[in-house]
C-alpha atoms as a PDB file:
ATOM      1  CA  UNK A   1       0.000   0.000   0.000  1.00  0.00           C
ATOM      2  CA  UNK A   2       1.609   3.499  -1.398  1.00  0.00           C
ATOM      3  CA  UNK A   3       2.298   6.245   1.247  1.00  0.00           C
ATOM      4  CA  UNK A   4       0.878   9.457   0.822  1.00  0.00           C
ATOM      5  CA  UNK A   5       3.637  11.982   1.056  1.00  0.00           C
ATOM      6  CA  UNK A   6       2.726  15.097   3.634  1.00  0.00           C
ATOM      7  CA  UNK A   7       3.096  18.666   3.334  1.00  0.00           C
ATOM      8  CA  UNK A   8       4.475  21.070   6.358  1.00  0.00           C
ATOM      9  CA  UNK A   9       2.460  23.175   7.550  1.00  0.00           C
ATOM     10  CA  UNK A  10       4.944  25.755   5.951  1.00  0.00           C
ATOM     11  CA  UNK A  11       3.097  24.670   2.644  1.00  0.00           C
ATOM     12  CA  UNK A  12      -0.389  24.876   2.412  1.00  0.00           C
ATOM     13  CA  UNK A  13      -2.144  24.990  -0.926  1.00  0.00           C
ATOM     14  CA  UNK A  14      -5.782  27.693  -1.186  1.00  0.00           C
ATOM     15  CA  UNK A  15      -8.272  25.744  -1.860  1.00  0.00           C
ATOM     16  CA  UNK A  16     -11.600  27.111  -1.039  1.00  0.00           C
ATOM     17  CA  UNK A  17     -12.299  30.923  -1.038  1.00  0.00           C
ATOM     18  CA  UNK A  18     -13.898  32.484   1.390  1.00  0.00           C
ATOM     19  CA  UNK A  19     -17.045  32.859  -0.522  1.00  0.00           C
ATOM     20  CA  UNK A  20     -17.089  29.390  -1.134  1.00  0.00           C
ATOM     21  CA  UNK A  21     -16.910  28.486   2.726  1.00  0.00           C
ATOM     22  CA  UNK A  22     -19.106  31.143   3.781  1.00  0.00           C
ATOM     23  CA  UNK A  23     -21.767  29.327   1.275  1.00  0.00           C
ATOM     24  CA  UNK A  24     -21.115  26.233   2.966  1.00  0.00           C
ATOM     25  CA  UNK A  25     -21.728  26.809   6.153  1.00  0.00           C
ATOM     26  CA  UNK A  26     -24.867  29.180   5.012  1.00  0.00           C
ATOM     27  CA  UNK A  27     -26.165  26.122   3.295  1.00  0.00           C
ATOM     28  CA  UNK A  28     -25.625  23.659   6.323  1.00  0.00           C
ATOM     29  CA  UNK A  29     -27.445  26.091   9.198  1.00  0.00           C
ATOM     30  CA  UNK A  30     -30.178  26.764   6.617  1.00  0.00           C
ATOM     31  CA  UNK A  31     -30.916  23.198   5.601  1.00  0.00           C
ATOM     32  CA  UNK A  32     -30.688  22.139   9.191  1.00  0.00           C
ATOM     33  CA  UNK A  33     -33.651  24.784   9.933  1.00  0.00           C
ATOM     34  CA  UNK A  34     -35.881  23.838   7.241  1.00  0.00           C
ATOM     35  CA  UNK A  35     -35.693  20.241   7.808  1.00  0.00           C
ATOM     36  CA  UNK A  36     -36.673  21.243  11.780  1.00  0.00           C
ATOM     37  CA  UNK A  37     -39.725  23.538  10.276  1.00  0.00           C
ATOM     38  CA  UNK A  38     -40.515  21.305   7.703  1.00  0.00           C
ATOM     39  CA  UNK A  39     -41.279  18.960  10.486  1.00  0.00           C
ATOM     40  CA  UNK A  40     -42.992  21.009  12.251  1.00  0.00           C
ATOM     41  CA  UNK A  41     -45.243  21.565   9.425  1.00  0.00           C
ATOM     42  CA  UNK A  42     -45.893  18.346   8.570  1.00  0.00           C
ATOM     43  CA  UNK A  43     -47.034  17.729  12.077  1.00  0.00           C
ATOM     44  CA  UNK A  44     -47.519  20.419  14.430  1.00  0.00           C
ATOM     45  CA  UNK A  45     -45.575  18.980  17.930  1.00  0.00           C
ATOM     46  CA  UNK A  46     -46.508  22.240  19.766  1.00  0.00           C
ATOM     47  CA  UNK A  47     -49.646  23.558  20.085  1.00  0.00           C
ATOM     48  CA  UNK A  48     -50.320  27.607  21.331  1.00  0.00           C
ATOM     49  CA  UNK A  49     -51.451  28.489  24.919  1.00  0.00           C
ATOM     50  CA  UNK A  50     -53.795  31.053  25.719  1.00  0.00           C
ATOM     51  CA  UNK A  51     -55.975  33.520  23.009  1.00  0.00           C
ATOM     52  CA  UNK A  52     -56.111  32.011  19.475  1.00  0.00           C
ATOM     53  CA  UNK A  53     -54.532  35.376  18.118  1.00  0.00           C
ATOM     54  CA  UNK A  54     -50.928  33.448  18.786  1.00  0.00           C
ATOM     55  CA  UNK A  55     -50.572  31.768  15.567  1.00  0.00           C
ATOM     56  CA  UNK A  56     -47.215  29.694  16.472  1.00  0.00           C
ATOM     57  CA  UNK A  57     -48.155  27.412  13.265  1.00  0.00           C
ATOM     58  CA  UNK A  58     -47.690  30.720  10.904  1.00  0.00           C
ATOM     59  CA  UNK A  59     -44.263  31.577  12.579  1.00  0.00           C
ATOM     60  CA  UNK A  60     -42.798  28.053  12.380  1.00  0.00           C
ATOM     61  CA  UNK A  61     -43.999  28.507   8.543  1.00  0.00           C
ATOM     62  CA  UNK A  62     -42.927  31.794   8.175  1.00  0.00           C
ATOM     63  CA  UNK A  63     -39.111  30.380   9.561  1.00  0.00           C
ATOM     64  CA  UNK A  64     -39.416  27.861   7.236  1.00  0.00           C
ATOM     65  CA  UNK A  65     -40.123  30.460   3.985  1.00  0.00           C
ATOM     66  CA  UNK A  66     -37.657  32.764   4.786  1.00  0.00           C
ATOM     67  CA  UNK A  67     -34.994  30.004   5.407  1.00  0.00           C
ATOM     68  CA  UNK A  68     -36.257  28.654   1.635  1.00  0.00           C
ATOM     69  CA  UNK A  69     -35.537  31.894  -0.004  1.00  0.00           C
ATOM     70  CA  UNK A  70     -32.128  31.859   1.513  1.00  0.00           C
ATOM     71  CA  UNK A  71     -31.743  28.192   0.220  1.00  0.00           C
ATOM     72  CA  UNK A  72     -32.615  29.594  -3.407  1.00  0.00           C
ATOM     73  CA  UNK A  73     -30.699  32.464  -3.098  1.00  0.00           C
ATOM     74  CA  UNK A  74     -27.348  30.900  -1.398  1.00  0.00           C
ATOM     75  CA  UNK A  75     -27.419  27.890  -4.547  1.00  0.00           C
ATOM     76  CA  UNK A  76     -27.645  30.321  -7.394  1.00  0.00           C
ATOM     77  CA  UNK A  77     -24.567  31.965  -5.823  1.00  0.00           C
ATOM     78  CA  UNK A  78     -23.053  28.308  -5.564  1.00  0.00           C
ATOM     79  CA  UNK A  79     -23.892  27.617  -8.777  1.00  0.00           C
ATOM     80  CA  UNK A  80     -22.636  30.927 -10.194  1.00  0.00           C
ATOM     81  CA  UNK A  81     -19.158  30.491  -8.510  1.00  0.00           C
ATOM     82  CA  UNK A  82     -19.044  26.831  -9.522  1.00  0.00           C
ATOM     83  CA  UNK A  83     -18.535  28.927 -13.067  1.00  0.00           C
ATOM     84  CA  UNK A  84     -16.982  31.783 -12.779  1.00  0.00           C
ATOM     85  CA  UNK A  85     -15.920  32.124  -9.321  1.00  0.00           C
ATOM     86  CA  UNK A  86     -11.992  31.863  -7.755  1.00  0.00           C
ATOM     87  CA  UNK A  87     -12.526  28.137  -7.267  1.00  0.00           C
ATOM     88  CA  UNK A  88     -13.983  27.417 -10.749  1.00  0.00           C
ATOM     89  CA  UNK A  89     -10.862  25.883 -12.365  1.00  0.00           C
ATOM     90  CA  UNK A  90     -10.012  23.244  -9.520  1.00  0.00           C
ATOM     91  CA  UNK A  91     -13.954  22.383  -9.039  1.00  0.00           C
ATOM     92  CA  UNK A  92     -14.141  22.362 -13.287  1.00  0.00           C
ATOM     93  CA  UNK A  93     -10.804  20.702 -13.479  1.00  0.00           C
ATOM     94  CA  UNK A  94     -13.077  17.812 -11.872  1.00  0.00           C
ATOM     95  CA  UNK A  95     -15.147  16.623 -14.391  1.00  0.00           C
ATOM     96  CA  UNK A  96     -11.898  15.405 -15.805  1.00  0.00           C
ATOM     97  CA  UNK A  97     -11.933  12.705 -13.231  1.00  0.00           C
ATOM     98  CA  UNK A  98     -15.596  11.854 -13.434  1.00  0.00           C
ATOM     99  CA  UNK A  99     -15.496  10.911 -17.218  1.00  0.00           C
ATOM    100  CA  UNK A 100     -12.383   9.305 -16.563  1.00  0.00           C
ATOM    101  CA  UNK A 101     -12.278   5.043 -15.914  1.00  0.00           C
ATOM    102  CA  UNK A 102      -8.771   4.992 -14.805  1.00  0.00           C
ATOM    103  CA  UNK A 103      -9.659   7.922 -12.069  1.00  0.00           C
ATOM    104  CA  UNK A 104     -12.700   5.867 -11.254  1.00  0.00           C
ATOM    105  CA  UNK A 105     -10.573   2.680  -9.763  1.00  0.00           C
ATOM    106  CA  UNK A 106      -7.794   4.864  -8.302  1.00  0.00           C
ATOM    107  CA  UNK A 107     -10.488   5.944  -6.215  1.00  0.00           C
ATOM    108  CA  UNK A 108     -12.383   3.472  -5.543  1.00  0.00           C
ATOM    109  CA  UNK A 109      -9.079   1.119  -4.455  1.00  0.00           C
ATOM    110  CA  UNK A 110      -7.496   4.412  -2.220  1.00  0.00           C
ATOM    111  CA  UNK A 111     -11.784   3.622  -0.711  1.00  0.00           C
ATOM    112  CA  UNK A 112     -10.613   0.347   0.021  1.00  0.00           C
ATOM    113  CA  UNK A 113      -7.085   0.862   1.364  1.00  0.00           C
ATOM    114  CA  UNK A 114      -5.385   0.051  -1.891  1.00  0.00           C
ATOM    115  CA  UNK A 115      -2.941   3.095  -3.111  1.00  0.00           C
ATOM    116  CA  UNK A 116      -3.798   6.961  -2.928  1.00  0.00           C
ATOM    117  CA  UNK A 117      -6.149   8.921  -3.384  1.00  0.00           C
ATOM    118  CA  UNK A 118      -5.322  11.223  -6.581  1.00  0.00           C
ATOM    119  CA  UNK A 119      -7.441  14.039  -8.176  1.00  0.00           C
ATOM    120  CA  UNK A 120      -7.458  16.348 -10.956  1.00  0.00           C
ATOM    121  CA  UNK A 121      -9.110  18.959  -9.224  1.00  0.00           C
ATOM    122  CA  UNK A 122     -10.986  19.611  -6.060  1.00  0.00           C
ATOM    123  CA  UNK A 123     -12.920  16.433  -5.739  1.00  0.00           C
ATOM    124  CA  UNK A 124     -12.783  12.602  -6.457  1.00  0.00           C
ATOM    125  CA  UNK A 125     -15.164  11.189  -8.827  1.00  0.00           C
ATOM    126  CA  UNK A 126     -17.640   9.556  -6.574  1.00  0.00           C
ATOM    127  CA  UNK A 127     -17.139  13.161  -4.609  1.00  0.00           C
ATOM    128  CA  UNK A 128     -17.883  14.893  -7.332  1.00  0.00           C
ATOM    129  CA  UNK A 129     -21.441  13.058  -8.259  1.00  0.00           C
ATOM    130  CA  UNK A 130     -22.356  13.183  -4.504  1.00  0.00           C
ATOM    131  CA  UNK A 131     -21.782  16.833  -4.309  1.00  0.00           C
ATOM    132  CA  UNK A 132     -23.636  16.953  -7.481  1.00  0.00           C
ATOM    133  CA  UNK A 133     -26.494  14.939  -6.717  1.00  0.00           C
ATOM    134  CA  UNK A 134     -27.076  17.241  -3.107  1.00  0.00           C
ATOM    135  CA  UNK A 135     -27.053  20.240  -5.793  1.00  0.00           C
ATOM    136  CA  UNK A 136     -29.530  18.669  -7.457  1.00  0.00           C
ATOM    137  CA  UNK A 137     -31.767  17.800  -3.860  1.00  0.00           C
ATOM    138  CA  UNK A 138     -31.408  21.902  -3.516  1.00  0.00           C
ATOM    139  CA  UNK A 139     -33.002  22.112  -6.939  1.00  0.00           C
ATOM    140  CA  UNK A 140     -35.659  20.134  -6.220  1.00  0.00           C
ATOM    141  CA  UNK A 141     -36.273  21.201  -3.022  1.00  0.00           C
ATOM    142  CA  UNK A 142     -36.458  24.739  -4.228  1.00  0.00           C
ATOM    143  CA  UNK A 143     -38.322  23.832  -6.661  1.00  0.00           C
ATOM    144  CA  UNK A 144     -41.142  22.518  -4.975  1.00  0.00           C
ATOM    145  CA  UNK A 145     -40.922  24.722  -2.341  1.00  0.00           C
ATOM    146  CA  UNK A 146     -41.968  27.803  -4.403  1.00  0.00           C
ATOM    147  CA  UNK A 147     -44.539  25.635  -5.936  1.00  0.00           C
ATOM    148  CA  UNK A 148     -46.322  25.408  -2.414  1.00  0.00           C
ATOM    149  CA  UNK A 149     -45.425  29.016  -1.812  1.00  0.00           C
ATOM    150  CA  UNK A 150     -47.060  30.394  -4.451  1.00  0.00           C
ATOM    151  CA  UNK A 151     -50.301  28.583  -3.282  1.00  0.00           C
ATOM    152  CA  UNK A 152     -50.455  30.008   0.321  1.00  0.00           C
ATOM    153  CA  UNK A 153     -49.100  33.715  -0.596  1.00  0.00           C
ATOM    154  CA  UNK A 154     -50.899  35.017  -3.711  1.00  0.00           C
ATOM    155  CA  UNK A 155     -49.068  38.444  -3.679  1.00  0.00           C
ATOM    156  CA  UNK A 156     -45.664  39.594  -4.639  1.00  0.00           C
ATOM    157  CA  UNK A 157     -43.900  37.528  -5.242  1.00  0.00           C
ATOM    158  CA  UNK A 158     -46.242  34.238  -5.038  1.00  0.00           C
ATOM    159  CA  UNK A 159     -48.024  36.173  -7.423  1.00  0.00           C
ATOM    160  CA  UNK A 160     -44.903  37.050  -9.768  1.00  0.00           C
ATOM    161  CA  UNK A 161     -44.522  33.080  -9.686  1.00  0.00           C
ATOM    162  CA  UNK A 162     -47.868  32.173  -9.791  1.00  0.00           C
ATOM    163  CA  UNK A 163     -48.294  30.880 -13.635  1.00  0.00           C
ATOM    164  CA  UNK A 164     -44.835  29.601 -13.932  1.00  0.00           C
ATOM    165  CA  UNK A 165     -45.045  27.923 -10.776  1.00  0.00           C
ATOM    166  CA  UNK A 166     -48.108  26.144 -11.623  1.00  0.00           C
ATOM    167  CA  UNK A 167     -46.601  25.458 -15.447  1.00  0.00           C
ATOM    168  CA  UNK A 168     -44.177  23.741 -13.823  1.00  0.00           C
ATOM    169  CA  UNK A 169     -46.620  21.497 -10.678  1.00  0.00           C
ATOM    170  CA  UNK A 170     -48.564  19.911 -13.686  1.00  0.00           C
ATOM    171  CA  UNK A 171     -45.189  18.832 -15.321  1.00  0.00           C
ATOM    172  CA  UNK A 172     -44.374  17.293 -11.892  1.00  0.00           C
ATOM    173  CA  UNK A 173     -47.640  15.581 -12.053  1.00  0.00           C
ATOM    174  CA  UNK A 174     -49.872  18.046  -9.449  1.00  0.00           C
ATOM    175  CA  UNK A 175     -49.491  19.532  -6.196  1.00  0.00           C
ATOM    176  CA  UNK A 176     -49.483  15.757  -4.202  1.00  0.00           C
ATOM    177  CA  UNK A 177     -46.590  14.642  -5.499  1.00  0.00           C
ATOM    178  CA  UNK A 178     -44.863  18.026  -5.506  1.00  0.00           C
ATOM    179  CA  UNK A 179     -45.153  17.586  -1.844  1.00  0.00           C
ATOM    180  CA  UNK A 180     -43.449  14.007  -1.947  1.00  0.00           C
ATOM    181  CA  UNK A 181     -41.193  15.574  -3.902  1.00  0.00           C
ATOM    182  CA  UNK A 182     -40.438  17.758  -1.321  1.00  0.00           C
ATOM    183  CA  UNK A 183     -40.634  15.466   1.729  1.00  0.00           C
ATOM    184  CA  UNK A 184     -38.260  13.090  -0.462  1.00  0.00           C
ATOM    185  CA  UNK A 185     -35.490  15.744  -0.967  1.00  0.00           C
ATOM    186  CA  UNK A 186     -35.490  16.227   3.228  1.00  0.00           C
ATOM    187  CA  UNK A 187     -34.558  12.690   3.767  1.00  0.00           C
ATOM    188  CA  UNK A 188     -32.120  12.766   1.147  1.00  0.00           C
ATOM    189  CA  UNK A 189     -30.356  15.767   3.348  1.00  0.00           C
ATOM    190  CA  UNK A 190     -31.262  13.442   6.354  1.00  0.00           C
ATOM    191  CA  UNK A 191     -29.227  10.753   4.643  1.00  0.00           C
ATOM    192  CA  UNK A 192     -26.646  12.858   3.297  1.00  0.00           C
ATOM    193  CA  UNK A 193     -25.500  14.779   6.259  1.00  0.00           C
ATOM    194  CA  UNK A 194     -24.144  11.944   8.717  1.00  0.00           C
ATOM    195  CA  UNK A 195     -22.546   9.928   6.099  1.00  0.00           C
ATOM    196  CA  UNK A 196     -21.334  13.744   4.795  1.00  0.00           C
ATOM    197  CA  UNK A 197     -19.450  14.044   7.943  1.00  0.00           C
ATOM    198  CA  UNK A 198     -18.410  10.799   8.847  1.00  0.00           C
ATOM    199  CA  UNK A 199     -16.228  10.695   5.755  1.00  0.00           C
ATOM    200  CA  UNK A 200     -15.370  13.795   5.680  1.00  0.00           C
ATOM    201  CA  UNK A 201     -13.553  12.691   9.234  1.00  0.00           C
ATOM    202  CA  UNK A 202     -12.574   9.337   7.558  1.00  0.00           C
ATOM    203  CA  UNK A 203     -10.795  10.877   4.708  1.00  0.00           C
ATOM    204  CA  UNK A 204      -8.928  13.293   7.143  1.00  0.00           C
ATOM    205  CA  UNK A 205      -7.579  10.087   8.816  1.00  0.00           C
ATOM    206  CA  UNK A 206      -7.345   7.783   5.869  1.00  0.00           C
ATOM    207  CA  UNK A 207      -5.958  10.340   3.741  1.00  0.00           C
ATOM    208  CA  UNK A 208      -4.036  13.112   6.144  1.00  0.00           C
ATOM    209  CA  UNK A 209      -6.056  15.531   4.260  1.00  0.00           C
ATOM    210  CA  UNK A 210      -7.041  18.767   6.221  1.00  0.00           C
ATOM    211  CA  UNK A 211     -10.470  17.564   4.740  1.00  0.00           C
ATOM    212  CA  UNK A 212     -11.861  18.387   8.600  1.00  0.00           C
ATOM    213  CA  UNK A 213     -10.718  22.339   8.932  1.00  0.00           C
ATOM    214  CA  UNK A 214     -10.319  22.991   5.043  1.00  0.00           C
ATOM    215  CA  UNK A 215     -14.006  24.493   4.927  1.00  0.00           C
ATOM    216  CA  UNK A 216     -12.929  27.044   8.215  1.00  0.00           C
ATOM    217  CA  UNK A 217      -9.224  27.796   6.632  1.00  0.00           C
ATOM    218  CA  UNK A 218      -9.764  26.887   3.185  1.00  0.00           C
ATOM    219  CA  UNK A 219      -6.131  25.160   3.017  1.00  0.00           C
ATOM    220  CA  UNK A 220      -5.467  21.796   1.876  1.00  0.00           C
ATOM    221  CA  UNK A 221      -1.860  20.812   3.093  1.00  0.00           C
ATOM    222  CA  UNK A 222      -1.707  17.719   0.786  1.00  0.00           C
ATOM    223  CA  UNK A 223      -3.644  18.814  -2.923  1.00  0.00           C
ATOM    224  CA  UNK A 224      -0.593  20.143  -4.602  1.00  0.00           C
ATOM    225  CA  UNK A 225       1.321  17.670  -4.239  1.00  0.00           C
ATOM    226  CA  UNK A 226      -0.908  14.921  -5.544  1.00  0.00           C
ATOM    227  CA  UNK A 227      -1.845  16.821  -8.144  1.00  0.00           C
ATOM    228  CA  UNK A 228       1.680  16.853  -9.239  1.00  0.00           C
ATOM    229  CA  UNK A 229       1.676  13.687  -9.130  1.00  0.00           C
ATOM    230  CA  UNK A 230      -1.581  12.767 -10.979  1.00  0.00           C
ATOM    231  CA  UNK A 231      -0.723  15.558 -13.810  1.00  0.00           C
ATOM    232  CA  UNK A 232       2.855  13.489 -14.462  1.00  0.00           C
ATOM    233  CA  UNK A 233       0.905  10.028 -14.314  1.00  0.00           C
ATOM    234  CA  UNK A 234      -1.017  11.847 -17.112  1.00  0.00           C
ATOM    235  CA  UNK A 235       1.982  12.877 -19.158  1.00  0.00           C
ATOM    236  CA  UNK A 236       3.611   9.643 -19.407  1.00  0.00           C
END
């Protein structure tokens, strides 16, 4: 089994921009918020005291609209810097690996303790596709979620969204199974976020990758160098 060779501390590579982590974490505190709401709507665990005037069901709904407009909002910017933004030629340099066999079973072996891990860019192939698939769970969750927006709040911009909204519930087959839709793309997050962290704690151990801190300092201590190697494997 190869040894990964380990940068000092005195040579970090950048990895993720500030932008990029801010997103992140923007993205984790919101999703974790509309999965509690969304619960909460579903089935109403708390009931008001007192006067009927306290509508506690319209502020855990209210929570859980705003926090869906950040959702929208924060993925168009993630989806706009995937593109364009500082980051764009190590996440793009990616896709190299995904359409790539060989990258495929380096990867998959480094999984099962056979040899390194080595990447083009940012992410490993099976990485890359989960990261992708999660983008498209935001999608969908967005989606859906303006769909059932635009049928409570008929104004604004419900109203600016009404037609297209509804275009688009009859292409998803009508408003029941926009809201499995929607209940489906919460247990994919469900799903997604402990195995999300468990590897990402796996890989800093497996690996020696500063997989754990690289979203608060944005350094990678170990990319460079594999890319090195991976872009001379390449050349030969």
């Amino acid at each position: 089994m190869g040894q990964i060779e380990k940068y000092t501390s005195d040579h970090p590579d950048f990895v993720y921009s500030s932008g990029n982590r801010i997103l992140h974490w923007i993205r984790a505190l919101v999703i974790t918020g509309l999965i509690i709401t969304g619960f909460y709507i579903a089935d109403p665990f708390l009931s008001s005291e007192g006067s009927s005037d306290k509508l506690l069901f319209g502020k855990w709904a209210m929570w859980h609209f705003i926090l869906g407009f950040v959702l929208i909002s924060s993925g168009l910017l993630r989806i706009y810097l995937f593109f364009f933004g500082k980051d764009s030629e190590g996440e793009l340099r990616s896709l190299k690996d995904v359409f790539s066999l060989k990258s495929w079973i380096i990867s998959l072996k480094s999984y099962f303790f056979i040899g390194e891990l080595r990447k083009k860019g940012f992410y490993g192939p099976l990485q890359f596709i989960t990261y992708f698939a999660i983008m498209v769970l935001v999608v969908l969750a967005s989606v859906t979620g303006l769909i059932l927006y635009v049928h409570v709040y008929h104004q604004g911009v419900g109203g600016l969204l009404y037609e297209s909204m509804r275009t688009v519930e009859a292409w998803m087959g009508g408003l029941a199974n926009v809201r499995y839709i929607h209940h489906i793309t919460m247990w994919g997050y469900l799903i997604f976020i402990p195995i999300h962290i468990y590897l990402v704690i796996w890989s800093a151990i497996r690996f020696k990758h500063s997989a754990l801190d690289v979203m608060f300092t944005g350094y990678d201590y170990h990319l460079k160098k594999e890319q090195e190697r991976s872009d001379k494997e390449d050349n030969k």
